[in-house]
Protein backbone atom coordinates (compact mmCIF):
# COMPACT_ATOMS: atom_id res chain seq x y z
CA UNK A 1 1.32 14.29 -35.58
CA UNK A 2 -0.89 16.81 -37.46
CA UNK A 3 0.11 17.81 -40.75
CA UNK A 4 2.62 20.42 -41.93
CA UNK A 5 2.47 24.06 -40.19
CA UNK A 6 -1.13 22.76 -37.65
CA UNK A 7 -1.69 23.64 -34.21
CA UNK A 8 -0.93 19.37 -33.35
CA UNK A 9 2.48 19.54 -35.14
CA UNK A 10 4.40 21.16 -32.78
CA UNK A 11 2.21 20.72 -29.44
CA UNK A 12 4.89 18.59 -27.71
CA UNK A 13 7.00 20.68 -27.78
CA UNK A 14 5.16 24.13 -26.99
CA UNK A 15 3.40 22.11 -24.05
CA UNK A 16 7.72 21.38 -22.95
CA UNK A 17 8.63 24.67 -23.79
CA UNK A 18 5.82 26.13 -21.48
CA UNK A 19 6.46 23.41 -18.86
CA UNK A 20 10.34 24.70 -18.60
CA UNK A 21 8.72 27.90 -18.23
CA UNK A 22 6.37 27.87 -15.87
CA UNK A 23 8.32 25.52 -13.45
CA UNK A 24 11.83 26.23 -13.56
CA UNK A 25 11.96 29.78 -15.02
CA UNK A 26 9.29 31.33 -12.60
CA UNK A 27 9.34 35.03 -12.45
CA UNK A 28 13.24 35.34 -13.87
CA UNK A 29 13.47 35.83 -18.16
CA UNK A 30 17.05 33.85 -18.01
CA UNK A 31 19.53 31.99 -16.03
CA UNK A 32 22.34 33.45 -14.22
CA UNK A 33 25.00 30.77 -16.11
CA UNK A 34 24.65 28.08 -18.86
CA UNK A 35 25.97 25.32 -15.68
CA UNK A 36 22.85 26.23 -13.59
CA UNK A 37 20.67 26.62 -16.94
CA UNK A 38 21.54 22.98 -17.62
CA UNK A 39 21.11 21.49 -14.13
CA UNK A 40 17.69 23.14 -13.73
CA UNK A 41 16.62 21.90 -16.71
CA UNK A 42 17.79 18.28 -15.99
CA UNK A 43 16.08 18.21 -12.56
CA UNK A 44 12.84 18.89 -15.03
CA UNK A 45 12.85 16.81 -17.16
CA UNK A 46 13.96 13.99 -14.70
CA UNK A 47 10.98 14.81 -12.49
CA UNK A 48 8.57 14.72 -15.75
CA UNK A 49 9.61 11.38 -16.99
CA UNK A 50 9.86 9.24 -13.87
CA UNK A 51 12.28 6.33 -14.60
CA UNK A 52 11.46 4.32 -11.15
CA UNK A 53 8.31 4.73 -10.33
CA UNK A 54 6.13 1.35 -10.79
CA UNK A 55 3.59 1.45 -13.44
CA UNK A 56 0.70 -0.86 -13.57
CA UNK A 57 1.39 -1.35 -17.31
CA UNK A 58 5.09 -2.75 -17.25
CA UNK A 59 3.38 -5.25 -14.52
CA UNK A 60 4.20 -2.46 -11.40
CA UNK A 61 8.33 -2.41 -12.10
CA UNK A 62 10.02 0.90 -13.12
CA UNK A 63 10.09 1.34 -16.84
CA UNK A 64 14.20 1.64 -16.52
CA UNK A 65 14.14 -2.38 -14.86
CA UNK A 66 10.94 -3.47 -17.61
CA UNK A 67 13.18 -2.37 -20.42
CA UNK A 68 16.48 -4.21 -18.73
CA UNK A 69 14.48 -7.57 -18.90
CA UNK A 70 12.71 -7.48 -22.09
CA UNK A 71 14.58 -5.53 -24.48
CA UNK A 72 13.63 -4.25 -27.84
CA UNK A 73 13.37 -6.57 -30.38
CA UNK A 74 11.58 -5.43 -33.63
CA UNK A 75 9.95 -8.44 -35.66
CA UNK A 76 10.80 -8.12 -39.65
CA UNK A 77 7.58 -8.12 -41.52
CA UNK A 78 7.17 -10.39 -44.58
């Protein structure tokens, strides 16, 4: 995160935002209902952010089955 009103502050979610865009927008400037606005969206984002593909890093098993065997467990520091 950058500081306060810089370029790095809000480049998530301009890089997102020109993502939705380019992919699921196309030529059109809006969708025909909020239903198919939503669903479009949700195919998006699901393709971006891959919940069952194997990564090397999780020791090649989806992220979704990693996280179901080693939950989150944040260690109190002293």
């Amino acid at each position: 995160m950058g500081s306060i009103g810089t370029s790095a502050d809000n480049a998530l979610a301009e890089s997102f935002n020109a993502a939705l865009k380019r992919e699921v927008l196309q030529e059109s400037k809006t969708f025909a209902n909020q239903l198919l606005c939503r669903r479009d969206v949700l195919k998006l984002v699901h393709a971006v952010h891959n919940t069952v593909r194997r990564h090397s890093w999780c020791k090649y098993l989806a992220p979704v089955v990693f996280e179901e065997r080693r939950p989150a467990i944040l260690n109190s520091v002293s």
